[in-house]
PDB file of N, CA and C in Angstrom:
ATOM      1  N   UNK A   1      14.684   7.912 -38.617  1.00  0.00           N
ATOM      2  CA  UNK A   1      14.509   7.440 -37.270  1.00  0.00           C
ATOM      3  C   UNK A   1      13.465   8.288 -36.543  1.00  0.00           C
ATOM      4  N   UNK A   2      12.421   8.130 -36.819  1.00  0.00           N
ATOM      5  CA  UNK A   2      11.076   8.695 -35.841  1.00  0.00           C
ATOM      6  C   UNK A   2      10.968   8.382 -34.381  1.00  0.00           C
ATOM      7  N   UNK A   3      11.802   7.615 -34.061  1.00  0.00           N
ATOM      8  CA  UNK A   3      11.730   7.161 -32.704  1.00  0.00           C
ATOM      9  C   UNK A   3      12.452   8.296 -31.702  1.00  0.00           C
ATOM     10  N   UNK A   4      13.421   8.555 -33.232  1.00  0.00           N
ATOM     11  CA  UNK A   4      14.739   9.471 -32.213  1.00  0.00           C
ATOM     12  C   UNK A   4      14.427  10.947 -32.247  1.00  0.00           C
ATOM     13  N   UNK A   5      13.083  10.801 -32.833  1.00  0.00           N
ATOM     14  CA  UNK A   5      13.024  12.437 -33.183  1.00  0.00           C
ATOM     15  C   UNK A   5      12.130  13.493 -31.864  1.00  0.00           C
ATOM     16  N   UNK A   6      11.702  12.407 -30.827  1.00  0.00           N
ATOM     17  CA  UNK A   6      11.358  13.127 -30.115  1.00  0.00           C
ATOM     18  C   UNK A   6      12.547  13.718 -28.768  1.00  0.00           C
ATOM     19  N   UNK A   7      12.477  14.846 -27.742  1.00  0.00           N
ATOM     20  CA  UNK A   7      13.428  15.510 -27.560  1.00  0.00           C
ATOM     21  C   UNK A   7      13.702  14.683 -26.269  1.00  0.00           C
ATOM     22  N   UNK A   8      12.518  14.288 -25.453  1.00  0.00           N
ATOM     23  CA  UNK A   8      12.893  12.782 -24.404  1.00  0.00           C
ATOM     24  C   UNK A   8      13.211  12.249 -25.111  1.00  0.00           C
ATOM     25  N   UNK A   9      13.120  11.474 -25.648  1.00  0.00           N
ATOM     26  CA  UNK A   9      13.765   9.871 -26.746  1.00  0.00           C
ATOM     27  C   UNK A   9      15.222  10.754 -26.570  1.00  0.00           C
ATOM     28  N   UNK A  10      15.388  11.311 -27.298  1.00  0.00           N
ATOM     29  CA  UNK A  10      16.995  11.589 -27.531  1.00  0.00           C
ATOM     30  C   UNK A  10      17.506  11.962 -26.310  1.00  0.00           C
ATOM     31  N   UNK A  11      16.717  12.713 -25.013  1.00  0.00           N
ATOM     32  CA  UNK A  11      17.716  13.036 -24.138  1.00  0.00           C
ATOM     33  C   UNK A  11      17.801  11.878 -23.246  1.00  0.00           C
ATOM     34  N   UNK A  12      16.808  10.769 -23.669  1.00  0.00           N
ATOM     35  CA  UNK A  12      17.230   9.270 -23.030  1.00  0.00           C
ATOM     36  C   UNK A  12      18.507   8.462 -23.279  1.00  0.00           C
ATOM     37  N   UNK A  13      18.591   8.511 -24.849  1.00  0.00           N
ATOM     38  CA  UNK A  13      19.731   8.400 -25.378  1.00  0.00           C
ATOM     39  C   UNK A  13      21.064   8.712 -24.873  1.00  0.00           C
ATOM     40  N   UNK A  14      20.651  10.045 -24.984  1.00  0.00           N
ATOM     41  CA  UNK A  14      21.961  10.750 -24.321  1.00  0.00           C
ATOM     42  C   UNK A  14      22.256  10.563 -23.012  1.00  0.00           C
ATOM     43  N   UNK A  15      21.715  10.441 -22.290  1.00  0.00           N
ATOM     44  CA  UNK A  15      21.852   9.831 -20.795  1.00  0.00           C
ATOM     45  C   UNK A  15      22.606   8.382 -20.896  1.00  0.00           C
ATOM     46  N   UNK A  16      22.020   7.629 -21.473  1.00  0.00           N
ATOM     47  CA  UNK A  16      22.416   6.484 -21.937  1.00  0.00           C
ATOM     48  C   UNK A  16      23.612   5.854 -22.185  1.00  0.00           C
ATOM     49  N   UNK A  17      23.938   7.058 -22.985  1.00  0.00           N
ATOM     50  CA  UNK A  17      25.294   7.216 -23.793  1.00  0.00           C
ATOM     51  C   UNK A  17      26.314   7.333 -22.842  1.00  0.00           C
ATOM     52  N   UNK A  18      26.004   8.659 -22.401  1.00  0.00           N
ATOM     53  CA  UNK A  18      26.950   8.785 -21.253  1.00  0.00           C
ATOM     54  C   UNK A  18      27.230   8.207 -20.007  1.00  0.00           C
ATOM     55  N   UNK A  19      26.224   7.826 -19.407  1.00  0.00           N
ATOM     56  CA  UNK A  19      26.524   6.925 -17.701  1.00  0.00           C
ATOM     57  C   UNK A  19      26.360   5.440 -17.788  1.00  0.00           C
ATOM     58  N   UNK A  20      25.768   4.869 -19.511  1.00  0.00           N
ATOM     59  CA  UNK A  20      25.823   3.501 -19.261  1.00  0.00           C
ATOM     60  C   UNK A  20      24.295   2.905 -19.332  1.00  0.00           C
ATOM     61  N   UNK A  21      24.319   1.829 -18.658  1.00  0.00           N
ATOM     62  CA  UNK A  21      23.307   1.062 -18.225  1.00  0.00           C
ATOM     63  C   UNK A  21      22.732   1.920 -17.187  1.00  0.00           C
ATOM     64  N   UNK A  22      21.255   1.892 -17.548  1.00  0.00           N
ATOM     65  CA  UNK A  22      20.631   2.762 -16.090  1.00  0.00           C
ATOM     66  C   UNK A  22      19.229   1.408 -15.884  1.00  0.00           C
ATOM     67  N   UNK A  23      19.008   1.414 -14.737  1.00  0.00           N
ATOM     68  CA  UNK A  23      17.399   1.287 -14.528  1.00  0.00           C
ATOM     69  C   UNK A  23      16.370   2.090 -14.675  1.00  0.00           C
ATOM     70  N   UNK A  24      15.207   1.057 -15.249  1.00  0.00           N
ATOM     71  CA  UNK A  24      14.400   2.182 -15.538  1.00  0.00           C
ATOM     72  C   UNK A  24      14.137   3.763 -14.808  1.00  0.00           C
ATOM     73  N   UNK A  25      14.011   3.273 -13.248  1.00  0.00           N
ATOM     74  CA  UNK A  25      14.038   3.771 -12.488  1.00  0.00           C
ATOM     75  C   UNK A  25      14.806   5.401 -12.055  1.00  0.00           C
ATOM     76  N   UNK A  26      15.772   4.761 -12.808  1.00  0.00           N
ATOM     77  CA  UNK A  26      16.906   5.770 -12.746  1.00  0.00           C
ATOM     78  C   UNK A  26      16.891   6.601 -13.747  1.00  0.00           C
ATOM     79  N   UNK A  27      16.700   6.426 -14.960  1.00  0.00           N
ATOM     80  CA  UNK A  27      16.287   7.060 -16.037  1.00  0.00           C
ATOM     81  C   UNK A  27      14.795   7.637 -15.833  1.00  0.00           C
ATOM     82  N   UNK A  28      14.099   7.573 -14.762  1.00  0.00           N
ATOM     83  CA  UNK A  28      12.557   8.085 -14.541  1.00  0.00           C
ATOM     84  C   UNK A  28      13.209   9.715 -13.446  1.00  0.00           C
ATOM     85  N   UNK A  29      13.862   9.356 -13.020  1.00  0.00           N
ATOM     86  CA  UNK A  29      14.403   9.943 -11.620  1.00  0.00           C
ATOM     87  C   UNK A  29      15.074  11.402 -12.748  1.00  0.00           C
ATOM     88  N   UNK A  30      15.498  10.882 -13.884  1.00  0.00           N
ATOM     89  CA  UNK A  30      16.141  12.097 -14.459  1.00  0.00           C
ATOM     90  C   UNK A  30      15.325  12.939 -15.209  1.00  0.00           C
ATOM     91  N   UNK A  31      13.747  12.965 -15.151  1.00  0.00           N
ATOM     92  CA  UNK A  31      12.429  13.460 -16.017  1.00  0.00           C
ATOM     93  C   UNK A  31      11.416  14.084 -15.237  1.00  0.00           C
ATOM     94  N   UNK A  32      11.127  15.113 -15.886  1.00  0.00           N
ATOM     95  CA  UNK A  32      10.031  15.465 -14.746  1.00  0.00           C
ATOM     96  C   UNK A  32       8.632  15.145 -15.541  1.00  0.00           C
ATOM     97  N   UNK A  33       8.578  13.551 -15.498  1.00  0.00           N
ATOM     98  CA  UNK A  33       7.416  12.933 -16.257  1.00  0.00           C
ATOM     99  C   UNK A  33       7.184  11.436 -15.372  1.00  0.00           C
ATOM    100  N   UNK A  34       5.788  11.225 -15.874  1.00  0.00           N
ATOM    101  CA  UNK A  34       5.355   9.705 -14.774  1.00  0.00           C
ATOM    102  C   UNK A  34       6.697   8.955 -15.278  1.00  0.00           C
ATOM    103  N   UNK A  35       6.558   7.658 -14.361  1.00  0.00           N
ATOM    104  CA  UNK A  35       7.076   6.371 -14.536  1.00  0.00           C
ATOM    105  C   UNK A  35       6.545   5.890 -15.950  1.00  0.00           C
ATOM    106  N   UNK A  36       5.233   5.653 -16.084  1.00  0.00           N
ATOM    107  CA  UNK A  36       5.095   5.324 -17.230  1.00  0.00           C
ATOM    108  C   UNK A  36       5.046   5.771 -18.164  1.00  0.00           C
ATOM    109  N   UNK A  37       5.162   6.897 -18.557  1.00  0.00           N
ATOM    110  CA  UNK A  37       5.510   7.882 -19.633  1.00  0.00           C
ATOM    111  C   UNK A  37       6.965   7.860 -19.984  1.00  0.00           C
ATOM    112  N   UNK A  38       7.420   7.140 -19.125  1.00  0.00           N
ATOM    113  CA  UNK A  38       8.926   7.650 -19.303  1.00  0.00           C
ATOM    114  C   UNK A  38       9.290   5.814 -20.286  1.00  0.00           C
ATOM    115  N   UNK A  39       8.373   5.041 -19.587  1.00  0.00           N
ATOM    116  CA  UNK A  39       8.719   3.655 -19.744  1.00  0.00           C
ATOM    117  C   UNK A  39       8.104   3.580 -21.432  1.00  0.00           C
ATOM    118  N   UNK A  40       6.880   4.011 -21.898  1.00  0.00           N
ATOM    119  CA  UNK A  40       6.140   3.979 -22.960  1.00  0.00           C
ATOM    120  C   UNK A  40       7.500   4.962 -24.124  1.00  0.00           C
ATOM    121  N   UNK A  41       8.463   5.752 -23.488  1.00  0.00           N
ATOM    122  CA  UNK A  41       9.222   5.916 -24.485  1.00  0.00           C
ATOM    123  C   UNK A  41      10.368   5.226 -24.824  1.00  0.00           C
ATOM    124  N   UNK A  42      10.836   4.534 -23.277  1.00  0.00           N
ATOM    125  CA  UNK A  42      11.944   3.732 -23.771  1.00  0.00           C
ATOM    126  C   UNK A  42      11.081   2.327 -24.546  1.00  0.00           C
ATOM    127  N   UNK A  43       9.993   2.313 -24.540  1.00  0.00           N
ATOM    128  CA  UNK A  43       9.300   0.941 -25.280  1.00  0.00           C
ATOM    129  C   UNK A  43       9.074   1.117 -27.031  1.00  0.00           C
ATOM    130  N   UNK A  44       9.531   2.514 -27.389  1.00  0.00           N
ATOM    131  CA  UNK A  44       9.147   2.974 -28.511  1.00  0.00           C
ATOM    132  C   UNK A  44      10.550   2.974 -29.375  1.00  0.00           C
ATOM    133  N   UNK A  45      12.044   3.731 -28.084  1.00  0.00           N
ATOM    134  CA  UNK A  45      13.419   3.341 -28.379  1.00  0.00           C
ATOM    135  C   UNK A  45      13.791   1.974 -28.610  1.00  0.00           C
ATOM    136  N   UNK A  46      13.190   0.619 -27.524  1.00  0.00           N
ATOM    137  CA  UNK A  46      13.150  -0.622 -28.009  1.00  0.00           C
ATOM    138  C   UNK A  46      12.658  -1.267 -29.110  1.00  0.00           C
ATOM    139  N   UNK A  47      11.493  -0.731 -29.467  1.00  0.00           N
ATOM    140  CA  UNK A  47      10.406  -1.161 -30.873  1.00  0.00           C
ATOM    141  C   UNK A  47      11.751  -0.578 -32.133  1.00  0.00           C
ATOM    142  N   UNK A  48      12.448   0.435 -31.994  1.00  0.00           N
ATOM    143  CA  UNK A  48      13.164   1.098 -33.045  1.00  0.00           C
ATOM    144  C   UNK A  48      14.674   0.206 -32.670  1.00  0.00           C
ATOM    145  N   UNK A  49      15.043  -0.121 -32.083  1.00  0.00           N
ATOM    146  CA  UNK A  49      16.478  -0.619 -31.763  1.00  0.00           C
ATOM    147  C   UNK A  49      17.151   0.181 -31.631  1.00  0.00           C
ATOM    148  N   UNK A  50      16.664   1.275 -30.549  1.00  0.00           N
ATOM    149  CA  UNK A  50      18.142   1.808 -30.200  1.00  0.00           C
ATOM    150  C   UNK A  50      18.039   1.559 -28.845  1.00  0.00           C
ATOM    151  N   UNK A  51      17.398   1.029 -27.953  1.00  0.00           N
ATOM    152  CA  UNK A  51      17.887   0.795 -26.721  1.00  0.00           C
ATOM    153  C   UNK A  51      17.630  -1.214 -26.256  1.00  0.00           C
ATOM    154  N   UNK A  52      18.370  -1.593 -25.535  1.00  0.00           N
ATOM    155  CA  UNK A  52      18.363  -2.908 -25.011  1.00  0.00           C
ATOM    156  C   UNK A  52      18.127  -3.200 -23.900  1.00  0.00           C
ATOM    157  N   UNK A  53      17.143  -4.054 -23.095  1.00  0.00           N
ATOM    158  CA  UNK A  53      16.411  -4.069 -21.811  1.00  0.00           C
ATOM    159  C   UNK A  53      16.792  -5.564 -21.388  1.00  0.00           C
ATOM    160  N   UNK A  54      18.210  -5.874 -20.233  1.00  0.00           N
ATOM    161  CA  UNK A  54      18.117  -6.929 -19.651  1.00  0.00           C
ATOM    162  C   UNK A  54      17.466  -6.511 -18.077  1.00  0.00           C
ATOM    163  N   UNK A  55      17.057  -7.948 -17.679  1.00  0.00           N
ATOM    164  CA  UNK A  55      16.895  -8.147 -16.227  1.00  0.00           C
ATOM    165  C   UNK A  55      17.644  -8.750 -15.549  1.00  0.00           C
ATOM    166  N   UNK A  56      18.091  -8.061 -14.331  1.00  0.00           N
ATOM    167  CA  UNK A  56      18.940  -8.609 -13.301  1.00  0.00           C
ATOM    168  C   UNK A  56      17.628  -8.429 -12.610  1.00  0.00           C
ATOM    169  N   UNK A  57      17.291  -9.345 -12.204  1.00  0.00           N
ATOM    170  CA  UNK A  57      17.025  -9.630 -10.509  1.00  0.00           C
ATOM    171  C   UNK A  57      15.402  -8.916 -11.306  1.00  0.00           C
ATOM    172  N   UNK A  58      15.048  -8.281  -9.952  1.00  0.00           N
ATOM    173  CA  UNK A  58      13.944  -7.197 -10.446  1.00  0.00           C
ATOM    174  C   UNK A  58      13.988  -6.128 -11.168  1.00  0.00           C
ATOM    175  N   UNK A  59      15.275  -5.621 -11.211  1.00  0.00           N
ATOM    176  CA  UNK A  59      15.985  -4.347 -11.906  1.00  0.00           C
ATOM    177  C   UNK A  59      15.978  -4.902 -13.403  1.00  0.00           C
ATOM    178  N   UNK A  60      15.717  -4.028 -14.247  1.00  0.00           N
ATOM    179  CA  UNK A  60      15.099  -3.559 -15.971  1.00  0.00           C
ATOM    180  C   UNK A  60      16.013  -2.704 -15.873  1.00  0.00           C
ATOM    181  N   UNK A  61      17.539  -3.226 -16.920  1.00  0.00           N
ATOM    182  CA  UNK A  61      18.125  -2.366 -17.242  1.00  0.00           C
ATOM    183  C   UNK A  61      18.141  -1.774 -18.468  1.00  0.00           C
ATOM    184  N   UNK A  62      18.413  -0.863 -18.855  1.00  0.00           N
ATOM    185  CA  UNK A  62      17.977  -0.025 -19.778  1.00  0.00           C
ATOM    186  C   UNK A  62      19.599   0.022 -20.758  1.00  0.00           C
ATOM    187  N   UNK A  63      20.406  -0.290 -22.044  1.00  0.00           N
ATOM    188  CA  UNK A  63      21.202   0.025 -22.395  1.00  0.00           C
ATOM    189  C   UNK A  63      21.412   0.426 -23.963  1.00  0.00           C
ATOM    190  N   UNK A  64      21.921   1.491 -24.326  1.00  0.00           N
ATOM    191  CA  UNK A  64      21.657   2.072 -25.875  1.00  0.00           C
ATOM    192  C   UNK A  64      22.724   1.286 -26.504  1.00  0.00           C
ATOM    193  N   UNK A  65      21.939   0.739 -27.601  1.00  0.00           N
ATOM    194  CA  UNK A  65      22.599   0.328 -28.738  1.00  0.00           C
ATOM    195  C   UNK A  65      22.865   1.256 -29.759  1.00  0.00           C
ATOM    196  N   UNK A  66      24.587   1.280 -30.008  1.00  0.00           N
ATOM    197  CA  UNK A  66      24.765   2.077 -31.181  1.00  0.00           C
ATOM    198  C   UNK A  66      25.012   1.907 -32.355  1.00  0.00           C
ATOM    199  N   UNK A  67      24.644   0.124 -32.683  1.00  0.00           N
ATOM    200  CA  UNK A  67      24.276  -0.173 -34.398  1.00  0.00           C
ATOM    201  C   UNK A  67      23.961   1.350 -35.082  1.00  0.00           C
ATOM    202  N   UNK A  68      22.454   1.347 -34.914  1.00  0.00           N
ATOM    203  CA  UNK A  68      21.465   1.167 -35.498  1.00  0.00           C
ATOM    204  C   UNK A  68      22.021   3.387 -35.905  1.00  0.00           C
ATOM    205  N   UNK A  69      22.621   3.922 -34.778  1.00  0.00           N
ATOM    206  CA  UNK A  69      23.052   5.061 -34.973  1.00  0.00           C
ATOM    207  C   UNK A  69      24.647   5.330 -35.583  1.00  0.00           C
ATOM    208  N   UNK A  70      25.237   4.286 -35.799  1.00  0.00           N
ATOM    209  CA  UNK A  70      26.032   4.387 -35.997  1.00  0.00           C
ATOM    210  C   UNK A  70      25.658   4.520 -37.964  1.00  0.00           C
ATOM    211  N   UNK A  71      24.331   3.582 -38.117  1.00  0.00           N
ATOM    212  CA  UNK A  71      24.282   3.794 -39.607  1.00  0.00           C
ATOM    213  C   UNK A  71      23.827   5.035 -40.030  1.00  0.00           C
ATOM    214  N   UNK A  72      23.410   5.578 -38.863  1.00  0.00           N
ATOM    215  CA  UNK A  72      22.814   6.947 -39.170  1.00  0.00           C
ATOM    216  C   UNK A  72      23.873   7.902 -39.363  1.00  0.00           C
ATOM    217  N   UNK A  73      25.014   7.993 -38.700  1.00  0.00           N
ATOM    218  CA  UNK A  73      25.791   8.659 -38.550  1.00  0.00           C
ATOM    219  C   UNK A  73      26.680   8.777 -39.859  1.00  0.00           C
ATOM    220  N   UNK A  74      27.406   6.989 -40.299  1.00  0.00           N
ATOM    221  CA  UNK A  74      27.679   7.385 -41.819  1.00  0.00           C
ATOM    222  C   UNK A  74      27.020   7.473 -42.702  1.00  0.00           C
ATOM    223  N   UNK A  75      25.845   7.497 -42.202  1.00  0.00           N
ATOM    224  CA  UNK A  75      24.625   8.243 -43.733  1.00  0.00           C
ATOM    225  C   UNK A  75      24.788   9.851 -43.624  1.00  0.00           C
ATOM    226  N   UNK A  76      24.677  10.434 -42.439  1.00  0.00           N
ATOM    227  CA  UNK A  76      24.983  11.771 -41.968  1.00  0.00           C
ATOM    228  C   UNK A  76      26.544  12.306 -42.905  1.00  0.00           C
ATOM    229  N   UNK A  77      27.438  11.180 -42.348  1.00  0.00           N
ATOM    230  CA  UNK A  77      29.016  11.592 -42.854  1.00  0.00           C
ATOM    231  C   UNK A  77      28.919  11.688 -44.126  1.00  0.00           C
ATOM    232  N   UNK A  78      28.321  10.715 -45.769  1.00  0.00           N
ATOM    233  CA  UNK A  78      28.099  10.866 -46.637  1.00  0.00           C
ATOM    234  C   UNK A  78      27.143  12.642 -47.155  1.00  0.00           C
ATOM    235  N   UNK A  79      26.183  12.528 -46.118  1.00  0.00           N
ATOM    236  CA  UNK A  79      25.643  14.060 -46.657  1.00  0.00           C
ATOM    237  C   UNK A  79      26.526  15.005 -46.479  1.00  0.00           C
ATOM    238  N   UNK A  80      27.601  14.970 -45.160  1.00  0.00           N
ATOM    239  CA  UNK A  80      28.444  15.987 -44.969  1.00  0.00           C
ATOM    240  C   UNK A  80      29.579  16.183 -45.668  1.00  0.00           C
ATOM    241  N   UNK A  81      29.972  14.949 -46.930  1.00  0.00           N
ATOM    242  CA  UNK A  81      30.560  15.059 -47.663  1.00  0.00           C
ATOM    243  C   UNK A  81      30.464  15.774 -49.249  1.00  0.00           C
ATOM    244  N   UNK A  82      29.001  15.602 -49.647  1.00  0.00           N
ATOM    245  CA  UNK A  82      28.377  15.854 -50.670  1.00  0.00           C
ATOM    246  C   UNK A  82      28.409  17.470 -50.334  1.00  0.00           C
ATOM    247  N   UNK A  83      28.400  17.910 -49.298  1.00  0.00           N
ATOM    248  CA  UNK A  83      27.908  19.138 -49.344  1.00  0.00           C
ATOM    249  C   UNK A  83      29.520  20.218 -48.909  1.00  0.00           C
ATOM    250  N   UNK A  84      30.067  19.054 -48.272  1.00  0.00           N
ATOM    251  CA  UNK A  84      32.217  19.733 -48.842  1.00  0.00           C
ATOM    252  C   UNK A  84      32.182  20.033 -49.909  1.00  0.00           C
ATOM    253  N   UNK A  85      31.825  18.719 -50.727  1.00  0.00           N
ATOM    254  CA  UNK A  85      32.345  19.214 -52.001  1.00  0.00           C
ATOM    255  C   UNK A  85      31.550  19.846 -53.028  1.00  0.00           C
ATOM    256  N   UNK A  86      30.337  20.501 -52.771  1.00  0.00           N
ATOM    257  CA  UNK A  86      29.517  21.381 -53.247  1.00  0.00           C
ATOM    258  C   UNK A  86      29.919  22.948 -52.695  1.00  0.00           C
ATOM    259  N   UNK A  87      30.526  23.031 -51.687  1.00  0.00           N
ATOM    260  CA  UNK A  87      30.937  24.285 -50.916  1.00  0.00           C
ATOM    261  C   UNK A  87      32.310  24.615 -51.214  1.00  0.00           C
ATOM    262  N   UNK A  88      33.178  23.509 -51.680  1.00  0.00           N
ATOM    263  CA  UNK A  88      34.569  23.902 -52.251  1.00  0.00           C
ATOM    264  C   UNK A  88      34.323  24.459 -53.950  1.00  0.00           C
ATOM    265  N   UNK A  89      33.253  23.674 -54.237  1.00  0.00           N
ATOM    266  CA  UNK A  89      32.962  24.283 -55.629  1.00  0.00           C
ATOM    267  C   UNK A  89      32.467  25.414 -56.207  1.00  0.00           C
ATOM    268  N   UNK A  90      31.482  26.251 -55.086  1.00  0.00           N
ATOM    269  CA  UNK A  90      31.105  27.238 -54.426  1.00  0.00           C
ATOM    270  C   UNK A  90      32.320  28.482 -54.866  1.00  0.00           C
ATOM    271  N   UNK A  91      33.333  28.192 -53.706  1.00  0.00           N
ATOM    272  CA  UNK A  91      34.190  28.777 -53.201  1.00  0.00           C
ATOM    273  C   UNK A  91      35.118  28.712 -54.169  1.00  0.00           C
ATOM    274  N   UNK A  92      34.941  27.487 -55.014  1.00  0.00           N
ATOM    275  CA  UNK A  92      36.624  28.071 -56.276  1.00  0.00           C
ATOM    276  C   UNK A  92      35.899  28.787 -57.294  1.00  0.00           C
ATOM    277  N   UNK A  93      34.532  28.567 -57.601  1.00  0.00           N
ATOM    278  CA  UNK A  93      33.938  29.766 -58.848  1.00  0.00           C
ATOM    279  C   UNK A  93      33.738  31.255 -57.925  1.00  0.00           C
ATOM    280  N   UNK A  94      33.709  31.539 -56.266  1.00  0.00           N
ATOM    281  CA  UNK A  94      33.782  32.842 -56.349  1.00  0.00           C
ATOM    282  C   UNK A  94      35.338  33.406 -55.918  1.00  0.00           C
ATOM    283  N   UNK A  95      35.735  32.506 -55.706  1.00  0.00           N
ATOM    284  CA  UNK A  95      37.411  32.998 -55.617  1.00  0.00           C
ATOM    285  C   UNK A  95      37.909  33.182 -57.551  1.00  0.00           C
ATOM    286  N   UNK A  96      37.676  32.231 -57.959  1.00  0.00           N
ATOM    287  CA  UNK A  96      37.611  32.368 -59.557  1.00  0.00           C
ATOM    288  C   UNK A  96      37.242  33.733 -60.103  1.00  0.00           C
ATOM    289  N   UNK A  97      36.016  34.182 -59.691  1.00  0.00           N
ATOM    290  CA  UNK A  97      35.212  35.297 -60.412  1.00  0.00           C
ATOM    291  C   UNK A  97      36.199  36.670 -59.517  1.00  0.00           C
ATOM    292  N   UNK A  98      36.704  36.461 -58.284  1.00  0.00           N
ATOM    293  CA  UNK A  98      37.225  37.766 -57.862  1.00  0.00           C
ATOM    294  C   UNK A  98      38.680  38.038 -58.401  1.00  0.00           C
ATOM    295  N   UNK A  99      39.216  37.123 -59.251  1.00  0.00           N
ATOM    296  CA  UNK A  99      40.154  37.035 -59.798  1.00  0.00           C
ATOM    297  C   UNK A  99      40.037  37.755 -61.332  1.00  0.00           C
ATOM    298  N   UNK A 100      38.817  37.629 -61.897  1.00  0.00           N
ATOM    299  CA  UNK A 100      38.157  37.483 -63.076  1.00  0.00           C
ATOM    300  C   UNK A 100      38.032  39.345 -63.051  1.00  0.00           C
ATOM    301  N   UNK A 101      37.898  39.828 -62.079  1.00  0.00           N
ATOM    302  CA  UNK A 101      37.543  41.442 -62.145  1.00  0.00           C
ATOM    303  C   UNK A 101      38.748  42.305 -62.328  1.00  0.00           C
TER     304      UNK A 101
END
């Protein structure tokens, strides 16, 4: 996810995450960056699918989709498994070997 790898992108996210639906506006208000700098990244979170843009009225709301992280996450959970059970294996050959002395 290159989209998510920048540290705005993600702290958009995270805003996101937490208070909901924002307007653009409102999500500009939380950056100390232009309007359109701020808009050219949520357009880059949209191009990637992690964020969703309805219109009410004149208001562009801004809302994170968590498909697309959620696959990330059990791809994450699979590495964090591979590497349990590389660290229990670890840990029974040096508990093994202090036994061994």
């Amino acid at each position: 996810m290159k989209a998510a790898s920048d540290p705005t992108r993600r702290a958009i996210l995270t805003l996101l995450t937490q208070h909901g639906p924002l307007k653009v506006t409102e999500i500009h208000a939380r950056f100390d960056l232009s309007l359109n700098a701020v808009s050219k990244h949520i357009k880059v979170l949209e191009r990637a699918g992690l964020v969703q843009r309805r219109t009410e009225w004149r208001d562009h709301l801004i809302d994170v989709d968590m498909a697309p992280l959620a696959q990330v996450d059990r791809w994450f959970g699979e590495l964090r498994s591979i590497w349990d059970l590389r660290l229990e294996a670890l840990d029974h050959l040096m508990t093994k070997g202090d036994h061994d002395d």
